[in-house]
C-alpha atoms as a PDB file:
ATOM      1  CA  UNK A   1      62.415  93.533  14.982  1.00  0.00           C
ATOM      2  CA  UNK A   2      61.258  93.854  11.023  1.00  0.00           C
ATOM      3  CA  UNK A   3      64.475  92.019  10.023  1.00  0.00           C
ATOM      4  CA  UNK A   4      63.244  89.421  11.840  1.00  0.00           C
ATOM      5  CA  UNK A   5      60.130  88.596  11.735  1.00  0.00           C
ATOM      6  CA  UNK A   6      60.288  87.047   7.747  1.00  0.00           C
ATOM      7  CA  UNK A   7      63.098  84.768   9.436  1.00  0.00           C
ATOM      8  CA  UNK A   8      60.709  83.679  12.446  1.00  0.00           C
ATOM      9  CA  UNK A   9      57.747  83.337  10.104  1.00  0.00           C
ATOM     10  CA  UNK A  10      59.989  80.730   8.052  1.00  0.00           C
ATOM     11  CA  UNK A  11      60.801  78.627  10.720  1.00  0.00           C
ATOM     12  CA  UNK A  12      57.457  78.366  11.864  1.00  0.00           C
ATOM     13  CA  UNK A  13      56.308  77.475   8.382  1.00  0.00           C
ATOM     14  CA  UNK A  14      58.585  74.891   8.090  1.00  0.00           C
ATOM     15  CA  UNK A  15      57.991  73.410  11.409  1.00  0.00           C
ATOM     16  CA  UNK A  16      54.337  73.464  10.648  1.00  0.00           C
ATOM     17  CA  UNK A  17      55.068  71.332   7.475  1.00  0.00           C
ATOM     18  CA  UNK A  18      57.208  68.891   9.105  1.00  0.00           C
ATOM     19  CA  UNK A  19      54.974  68.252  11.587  1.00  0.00           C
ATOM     20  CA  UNK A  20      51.827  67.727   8.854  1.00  0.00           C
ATOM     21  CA  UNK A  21      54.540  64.508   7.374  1.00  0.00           C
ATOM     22  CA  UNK A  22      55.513  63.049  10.651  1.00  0.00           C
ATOM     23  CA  UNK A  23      55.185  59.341  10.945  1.00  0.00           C
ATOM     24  CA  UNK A  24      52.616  58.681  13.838  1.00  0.00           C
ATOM     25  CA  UNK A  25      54.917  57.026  16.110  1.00  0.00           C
ATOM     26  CA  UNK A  26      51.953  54.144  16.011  1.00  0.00           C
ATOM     27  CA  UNK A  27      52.515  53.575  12.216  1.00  0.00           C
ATOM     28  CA  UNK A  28      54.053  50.431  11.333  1.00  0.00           C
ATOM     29  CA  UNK A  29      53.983  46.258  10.975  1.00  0.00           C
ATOM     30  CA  UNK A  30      54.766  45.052  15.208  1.00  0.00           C
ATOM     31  CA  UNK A  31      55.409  41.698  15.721  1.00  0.00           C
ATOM     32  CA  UNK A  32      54.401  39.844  18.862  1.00  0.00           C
ATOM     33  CA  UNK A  33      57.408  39.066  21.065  1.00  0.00           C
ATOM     34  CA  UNK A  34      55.870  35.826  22.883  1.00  0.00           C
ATOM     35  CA  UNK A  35      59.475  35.603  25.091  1.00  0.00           C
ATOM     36  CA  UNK A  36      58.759  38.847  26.226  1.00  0.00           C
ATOM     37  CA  UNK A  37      55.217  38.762  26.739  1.00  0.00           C
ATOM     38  CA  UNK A  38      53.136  37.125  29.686  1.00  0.00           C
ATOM     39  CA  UNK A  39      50.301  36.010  28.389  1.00  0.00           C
ATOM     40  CA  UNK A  40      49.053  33.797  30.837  1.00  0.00           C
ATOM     41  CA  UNK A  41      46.672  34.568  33.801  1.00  0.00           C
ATOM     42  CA  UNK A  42      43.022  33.442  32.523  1.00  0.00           C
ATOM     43  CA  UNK A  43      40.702  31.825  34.518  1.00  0.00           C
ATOM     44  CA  UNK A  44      37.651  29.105  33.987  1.00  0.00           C
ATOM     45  CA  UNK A  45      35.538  26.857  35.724  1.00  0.00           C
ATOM     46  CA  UNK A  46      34.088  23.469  34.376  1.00  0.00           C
ATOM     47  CA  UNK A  47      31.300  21.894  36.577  1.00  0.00           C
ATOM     48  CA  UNK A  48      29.337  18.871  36.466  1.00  0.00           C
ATOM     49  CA  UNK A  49      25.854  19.899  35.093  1.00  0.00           C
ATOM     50  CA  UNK A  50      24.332  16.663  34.976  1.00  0.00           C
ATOM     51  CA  UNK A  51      23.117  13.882  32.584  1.00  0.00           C
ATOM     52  CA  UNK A  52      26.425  14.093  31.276  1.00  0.00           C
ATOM     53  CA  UNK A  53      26.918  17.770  30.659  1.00  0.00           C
ATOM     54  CA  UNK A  54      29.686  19.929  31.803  1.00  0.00           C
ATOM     55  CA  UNK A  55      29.132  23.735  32.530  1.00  0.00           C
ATOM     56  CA  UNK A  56      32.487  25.931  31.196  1.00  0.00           C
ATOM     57  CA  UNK A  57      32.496  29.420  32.484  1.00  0.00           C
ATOM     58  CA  UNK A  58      35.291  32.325  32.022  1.00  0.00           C
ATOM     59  CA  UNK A  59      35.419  35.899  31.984  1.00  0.00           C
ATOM     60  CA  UNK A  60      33.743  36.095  27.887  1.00  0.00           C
ATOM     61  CA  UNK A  61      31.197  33.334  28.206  1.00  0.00           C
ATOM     62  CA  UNK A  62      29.621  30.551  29.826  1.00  0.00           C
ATOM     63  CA  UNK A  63      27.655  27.202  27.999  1.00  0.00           C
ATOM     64  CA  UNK A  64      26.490  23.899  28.773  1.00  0.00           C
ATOM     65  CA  UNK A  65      28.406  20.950  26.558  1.00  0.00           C
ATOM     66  CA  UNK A  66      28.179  17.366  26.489  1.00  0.00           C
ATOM     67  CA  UNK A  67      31.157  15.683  25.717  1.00  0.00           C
ATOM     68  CA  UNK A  68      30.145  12.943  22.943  1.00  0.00           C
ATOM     69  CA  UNK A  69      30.536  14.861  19.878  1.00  0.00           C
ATOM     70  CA  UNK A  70      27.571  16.570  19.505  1.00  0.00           C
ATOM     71  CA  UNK A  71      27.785  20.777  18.369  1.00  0.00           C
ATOM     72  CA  UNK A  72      26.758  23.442  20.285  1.00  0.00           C
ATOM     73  CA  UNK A  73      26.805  27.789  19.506  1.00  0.00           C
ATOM     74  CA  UNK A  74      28.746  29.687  22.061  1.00  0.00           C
ATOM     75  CA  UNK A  75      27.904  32.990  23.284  1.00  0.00           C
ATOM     76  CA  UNK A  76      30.609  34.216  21.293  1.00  0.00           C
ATOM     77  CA  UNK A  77      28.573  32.675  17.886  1.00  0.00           C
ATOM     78  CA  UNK A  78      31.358  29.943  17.344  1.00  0.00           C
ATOM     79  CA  UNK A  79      30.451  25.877  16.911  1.00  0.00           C
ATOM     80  CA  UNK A  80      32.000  23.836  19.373  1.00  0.00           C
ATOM     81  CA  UNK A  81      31.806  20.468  20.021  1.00  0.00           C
ATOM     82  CA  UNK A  82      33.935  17.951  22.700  1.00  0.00           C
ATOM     83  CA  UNK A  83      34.954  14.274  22.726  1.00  0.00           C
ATOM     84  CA  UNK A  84      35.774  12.601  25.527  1.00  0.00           C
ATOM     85  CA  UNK A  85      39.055   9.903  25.168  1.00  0.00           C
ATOM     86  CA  UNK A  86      39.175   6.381  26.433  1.00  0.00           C
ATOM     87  CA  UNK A  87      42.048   7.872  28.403  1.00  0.00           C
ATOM     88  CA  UNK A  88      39.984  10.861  30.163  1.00  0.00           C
ATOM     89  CA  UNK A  89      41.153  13.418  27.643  1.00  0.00           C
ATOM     90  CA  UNK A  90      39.246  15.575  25.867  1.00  0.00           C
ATOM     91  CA  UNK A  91      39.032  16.633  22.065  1.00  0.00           C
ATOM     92  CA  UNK A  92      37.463  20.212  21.067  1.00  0.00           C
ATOM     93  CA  UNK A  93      36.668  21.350  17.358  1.00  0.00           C
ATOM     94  CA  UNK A  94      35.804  25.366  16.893  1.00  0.00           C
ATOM     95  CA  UNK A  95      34.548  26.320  13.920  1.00  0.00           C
ATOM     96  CA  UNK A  96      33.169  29.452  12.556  1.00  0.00           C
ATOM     97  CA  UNK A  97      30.409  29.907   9.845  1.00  0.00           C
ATOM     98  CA  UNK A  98      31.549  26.431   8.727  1.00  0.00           C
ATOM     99  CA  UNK A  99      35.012  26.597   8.394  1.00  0.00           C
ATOM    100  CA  UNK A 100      37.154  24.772  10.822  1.00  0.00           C
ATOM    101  CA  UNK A 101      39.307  26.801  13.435  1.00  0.00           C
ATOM    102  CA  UNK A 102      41.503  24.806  15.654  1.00  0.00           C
ATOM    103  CA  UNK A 103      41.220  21.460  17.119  1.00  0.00           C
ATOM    104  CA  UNK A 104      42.696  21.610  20.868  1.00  0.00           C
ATOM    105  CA  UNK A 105      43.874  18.625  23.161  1.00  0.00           C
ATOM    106  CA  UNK A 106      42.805  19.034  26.801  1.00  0.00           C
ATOM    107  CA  UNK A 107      44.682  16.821  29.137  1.00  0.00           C
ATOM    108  CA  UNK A 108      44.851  16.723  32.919  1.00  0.00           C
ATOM    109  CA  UNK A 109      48.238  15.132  34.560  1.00  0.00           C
ATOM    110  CA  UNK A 110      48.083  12.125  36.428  1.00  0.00           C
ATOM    111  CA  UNK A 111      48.485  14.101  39.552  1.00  0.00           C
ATOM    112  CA  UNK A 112      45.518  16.314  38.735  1.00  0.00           C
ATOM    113  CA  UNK A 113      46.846  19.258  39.596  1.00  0.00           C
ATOM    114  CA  UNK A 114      47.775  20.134  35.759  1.00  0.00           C
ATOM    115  CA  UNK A 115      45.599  20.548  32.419  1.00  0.00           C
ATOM    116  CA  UNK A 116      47.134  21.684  29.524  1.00  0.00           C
ATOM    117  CA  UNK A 117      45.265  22.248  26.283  1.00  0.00           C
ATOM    118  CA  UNK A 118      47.302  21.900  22.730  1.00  0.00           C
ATOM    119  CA  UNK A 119      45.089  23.583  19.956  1.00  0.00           C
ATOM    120  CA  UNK A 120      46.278  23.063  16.009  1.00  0.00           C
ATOM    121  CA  UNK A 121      45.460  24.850  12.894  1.00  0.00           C
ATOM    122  CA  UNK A 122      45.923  26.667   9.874  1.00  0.00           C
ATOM    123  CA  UNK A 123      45.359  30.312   9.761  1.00  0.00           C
ATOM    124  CA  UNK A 124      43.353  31.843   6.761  1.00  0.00           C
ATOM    125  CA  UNK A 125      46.856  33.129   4.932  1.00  0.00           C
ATOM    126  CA  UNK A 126      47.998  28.969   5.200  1.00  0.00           C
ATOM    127  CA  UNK A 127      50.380  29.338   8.441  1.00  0.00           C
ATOM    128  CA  UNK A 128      50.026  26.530  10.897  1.00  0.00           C
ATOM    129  CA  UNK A 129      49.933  26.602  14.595  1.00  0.00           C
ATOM    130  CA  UNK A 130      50.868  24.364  17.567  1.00  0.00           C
ATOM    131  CA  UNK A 131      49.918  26.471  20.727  1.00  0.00           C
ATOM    132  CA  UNK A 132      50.226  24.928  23.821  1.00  0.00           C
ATOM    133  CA  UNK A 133      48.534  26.451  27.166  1.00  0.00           C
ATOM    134  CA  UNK A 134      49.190  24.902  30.763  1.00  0.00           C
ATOM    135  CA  UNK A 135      46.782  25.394  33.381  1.00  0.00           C
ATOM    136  CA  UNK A 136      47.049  24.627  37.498  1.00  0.00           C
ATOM    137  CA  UNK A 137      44.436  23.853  39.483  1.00  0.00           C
ATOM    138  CA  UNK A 138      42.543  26.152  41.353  1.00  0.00           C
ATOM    139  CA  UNK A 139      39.551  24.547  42.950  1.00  0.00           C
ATOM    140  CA  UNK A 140      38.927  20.826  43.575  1.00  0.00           C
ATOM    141  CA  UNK A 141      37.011  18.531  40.917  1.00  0.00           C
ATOM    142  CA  UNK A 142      37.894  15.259  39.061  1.00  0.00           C
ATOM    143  CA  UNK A 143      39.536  15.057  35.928  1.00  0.00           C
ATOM    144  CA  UNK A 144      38.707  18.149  33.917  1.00  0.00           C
ATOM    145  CA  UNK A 145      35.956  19.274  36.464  1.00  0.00           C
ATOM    146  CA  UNK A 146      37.308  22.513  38.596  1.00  0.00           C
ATOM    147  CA  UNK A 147      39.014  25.503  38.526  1.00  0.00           C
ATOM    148  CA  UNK A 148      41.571  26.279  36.133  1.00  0.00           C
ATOM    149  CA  UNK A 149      44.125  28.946  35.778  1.00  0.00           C
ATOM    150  CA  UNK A 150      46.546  29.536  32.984  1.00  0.00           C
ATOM    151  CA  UNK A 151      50.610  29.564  34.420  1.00  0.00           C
ATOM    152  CA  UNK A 152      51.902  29.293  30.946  1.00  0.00           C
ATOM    153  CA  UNK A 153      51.306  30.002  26.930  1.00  0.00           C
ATOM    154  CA  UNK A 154      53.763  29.006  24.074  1.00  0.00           C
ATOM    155  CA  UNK A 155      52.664  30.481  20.655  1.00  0.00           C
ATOM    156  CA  UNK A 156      54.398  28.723  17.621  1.00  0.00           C
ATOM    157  CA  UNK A 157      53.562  31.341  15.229  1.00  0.00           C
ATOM    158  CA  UNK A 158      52.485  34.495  17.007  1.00  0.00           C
ATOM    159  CA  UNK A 159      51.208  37.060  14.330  1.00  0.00           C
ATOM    160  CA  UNK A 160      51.621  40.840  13.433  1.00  0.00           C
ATOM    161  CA  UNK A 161      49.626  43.850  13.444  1.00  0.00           C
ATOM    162  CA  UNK A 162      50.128  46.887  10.851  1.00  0.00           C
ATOM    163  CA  UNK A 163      48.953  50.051  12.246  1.00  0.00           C
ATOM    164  CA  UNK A 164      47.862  53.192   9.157  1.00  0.00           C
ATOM    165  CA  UNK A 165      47.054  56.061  11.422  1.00  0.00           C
ATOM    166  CA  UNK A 166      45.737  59.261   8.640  1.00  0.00           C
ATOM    167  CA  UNK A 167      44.480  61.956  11.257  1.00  0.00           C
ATOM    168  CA  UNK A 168      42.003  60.798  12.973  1.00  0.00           C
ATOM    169  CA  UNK A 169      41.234  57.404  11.153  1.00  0.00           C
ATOM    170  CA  UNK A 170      43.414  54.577  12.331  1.00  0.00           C
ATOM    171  CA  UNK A 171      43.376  51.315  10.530  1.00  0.00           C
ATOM    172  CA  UNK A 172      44.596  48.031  12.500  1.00  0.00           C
ATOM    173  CA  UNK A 173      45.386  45.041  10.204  1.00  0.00           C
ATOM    174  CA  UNK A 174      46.448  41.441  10.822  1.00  0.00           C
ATOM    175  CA  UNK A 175      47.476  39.900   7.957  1.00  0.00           C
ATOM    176  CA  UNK A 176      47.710  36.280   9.142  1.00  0.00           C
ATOM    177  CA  UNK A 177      44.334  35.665  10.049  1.00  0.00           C
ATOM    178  CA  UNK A 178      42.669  38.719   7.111  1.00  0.00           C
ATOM    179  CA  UNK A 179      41.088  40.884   9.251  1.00  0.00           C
ATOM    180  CA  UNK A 180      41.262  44.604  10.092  1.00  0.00           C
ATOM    181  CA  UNK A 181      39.450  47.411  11.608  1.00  0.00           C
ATOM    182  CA  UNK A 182      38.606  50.534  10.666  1.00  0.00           C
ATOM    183  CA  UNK A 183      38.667  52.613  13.550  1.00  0.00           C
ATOM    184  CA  UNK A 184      38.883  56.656  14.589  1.00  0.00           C
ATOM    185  CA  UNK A 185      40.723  58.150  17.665  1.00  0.00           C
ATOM    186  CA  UNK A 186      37.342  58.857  19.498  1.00  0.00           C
ATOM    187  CA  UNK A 187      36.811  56.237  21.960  1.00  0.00           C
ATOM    188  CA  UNK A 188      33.933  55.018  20.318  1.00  0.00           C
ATOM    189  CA  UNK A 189      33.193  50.840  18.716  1.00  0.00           C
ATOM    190  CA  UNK A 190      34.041  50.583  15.169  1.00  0.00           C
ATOM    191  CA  UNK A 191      33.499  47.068  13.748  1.00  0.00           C
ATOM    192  CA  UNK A 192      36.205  44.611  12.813  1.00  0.00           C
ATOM    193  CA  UNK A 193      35.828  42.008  10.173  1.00  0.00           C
ATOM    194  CA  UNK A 194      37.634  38.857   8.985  1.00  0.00           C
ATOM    195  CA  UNK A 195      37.167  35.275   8.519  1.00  0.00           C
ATOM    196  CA  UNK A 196      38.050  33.934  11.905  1.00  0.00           C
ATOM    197  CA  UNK A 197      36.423  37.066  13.722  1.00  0.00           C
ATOM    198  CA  UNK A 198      33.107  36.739  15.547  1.00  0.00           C
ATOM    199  CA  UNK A 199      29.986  38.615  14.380  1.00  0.00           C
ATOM    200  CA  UNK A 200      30.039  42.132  16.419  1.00  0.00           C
ATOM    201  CA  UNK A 201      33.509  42.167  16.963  1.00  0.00           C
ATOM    202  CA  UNK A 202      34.273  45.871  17.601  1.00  0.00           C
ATOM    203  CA  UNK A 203      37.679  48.301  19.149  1.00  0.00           C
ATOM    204  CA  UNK A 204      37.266  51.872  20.847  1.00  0.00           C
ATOM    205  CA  UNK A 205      40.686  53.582  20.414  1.00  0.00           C
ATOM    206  CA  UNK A 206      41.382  56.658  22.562  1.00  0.00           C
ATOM    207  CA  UNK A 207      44.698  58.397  22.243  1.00  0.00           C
ATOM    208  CA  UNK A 208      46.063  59.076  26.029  1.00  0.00           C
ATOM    209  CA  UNK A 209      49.255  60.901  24.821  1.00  0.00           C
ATOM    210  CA  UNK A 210      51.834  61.282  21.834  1.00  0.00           C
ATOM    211  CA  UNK A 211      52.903  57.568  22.411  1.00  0.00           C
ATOM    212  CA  UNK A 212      50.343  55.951  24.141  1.00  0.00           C
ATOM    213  CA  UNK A 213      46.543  55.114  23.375  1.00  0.00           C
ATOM    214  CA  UNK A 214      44.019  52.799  24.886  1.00  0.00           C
ATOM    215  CA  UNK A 215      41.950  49.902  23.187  1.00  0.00           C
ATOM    216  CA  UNK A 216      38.906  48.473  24.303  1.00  0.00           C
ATOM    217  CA  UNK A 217      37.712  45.363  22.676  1.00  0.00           C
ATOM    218  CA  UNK A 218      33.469  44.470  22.682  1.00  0.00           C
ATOM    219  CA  UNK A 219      31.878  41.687  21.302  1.00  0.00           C
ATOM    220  CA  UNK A 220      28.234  43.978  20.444  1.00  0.00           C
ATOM    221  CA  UNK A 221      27.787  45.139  24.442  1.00  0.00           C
ATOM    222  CA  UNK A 222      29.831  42.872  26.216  1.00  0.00           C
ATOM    223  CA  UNK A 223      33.872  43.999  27.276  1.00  0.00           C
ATOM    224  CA  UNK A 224      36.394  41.688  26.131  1.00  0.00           C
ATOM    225  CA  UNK A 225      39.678  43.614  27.186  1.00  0.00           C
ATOM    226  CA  UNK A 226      40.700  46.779  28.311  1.00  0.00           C
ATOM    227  CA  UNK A 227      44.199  47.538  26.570  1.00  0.00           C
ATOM    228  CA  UNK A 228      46.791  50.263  27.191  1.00  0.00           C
ATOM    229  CA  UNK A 229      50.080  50.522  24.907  1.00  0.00           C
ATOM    230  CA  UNK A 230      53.164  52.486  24.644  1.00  0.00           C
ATOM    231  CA  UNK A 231      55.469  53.099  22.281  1.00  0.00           C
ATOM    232  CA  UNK A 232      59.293  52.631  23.648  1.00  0.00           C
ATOM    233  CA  UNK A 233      61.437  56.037  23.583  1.00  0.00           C
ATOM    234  CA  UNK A 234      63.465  54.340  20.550  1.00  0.00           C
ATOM    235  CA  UNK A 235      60.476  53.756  18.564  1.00  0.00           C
ATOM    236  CA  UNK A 236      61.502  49.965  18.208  1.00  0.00           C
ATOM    237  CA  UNK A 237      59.072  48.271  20.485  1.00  0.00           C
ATOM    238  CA  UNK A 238      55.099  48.846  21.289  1.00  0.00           C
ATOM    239  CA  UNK A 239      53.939  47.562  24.962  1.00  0.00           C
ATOM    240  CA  UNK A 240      50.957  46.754  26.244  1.00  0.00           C
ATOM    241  CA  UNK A 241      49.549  45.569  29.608  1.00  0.00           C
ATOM    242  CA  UNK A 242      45.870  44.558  29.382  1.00  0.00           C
ATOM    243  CA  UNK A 243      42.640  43.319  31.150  1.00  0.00           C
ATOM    244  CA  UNK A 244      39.923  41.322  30.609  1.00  0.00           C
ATOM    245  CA  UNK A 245      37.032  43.117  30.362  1.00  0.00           C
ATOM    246  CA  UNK A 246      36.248  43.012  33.834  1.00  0.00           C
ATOM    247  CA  UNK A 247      39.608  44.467  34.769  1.00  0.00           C
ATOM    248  CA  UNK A 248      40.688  41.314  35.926  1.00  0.00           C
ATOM    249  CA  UNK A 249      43.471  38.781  34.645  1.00  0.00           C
ATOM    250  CA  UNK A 250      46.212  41.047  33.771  1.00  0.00           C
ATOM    251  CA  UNK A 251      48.136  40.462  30.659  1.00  0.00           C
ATOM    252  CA  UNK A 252      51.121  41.827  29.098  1.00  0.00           C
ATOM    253  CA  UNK A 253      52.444  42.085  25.613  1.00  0.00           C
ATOM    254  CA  UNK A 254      55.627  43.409  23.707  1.00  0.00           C
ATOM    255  CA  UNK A 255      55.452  43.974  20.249  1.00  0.00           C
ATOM    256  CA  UNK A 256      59.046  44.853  18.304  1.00  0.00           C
ATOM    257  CA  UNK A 257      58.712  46.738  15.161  1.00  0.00           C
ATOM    258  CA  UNK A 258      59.377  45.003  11.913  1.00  0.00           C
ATOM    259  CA  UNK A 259      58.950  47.905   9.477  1.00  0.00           C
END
């Protein structure tokens, strides 16, 4: 037994230290595999509020617009304004804290039964994007006016997120658009901050086992998305299947590791 015990007290040593350097299996740059990813499902409504005005409504928000140009604040603190086209289509500007975001096309087919919205921009590191969302009708209404539900989403440039894990702290990045959040494994809001990121933008991150962890996005008090993930058995691709924040409008995402 004494000609042992150094021997077993060695191993354990060593195991301990190896353990203190492992990688989190979390760590690294994932890139968003749109192919592989379903990211359609959203809802909204758009009714006729009167004098001209249009009432939008989804699971985040709901405002009162008038389509001739003029700016209104969201409940998520963005500027939005809408045009309406000769042709019945629509043009939307967002912009945040003065600096332009996207500016998205919103067309319905001549049957009615289709809208699809084309938003362009230029991300804060200089990329552009060309996204393209189609939407089928869900309840009756004339031209834009009526329920809407997202069948399809093509992302030209869909980004990355680096994930630093040090303990307990865990620090999410995404380079494209400069933000990040400094977060802790302890289920509780920790603010996020960038220049295309609303005011009271936070993520709760709980870790539900050695590859898996939960994210729950707030804007201040009010759910955004519930998201799960899991890190494949070869350590090459992160999934995720999500919510909105009502648990509603299921989403999925698979993210392939880059480094």
């Amino acid at each position: 037994m004494s000609s042992k015990a150094p021997f077993l007290a060695l191993v354990a040593c060593c195991c301990a230290s190896s353990l203190a350097f492992a990688q989190s299996p979390f760590d690294g740059t994932w890139k968003l595999n749109a192919a592989k990813s379903n990211l359609a499902g959203d809802t909204m409504t758009i009714e006729d509020a009167g004098n001209g005005a249009l009432k939008y409504t989804d699971s985040d928000q709901t405002y009162t617009f008038k389509p001739d140009g003029s700016s209104i604040t969201t409940p998520m603190g963005q500027d939005q304004s809408f045009v309406k086209g000769a042709d019945g289509s629509y043009t939307s500007t967002v912009k945040l804290r003065g600096t332009l975001l996207s500016t998205s096309t919103w067309k319905v087919a001549a049957d009615g039964h289709t809208l699809t919205i084309e938003s362009k921009g230029t991300k804060p590191n200089g990329d552009a994007f060309d996204d393209f969302t189609t939407y089928t009708r869900t309840a009756p209404g004339e031209g834009i006016v009526g329920g809407w539900k997202s069948t399809q989403v093509k992302l030209s440039s869909p980004n990355s997120i680096s994930i630093k894990t040090d303990g307990d702290d865990v620090t999410l990045t995404i380079s494209a658009i400069k933000a990040s959040c400094q977060a802790r494994w302890d289920g509780k809001d920790h603010g996020c901050s960038g220049p295309t990121l609303v005011d009271g933008l936070t993520v709760a991150l709980t870790k539900t086992g050695p590859t898996t962890f939960k994210l729950v996005e707030k804007k201040k008090d009010k759910m955004l998305s519930i998201e799960r993930y899991r890190v494949a058995k070869d350590g090459q691709a992160l999934y995720m299947k999500g919510t909105n924040g009502e648990g509603k409008e299921p989403f999925t995402e698979v993210w392939d590791k880059q480094s």
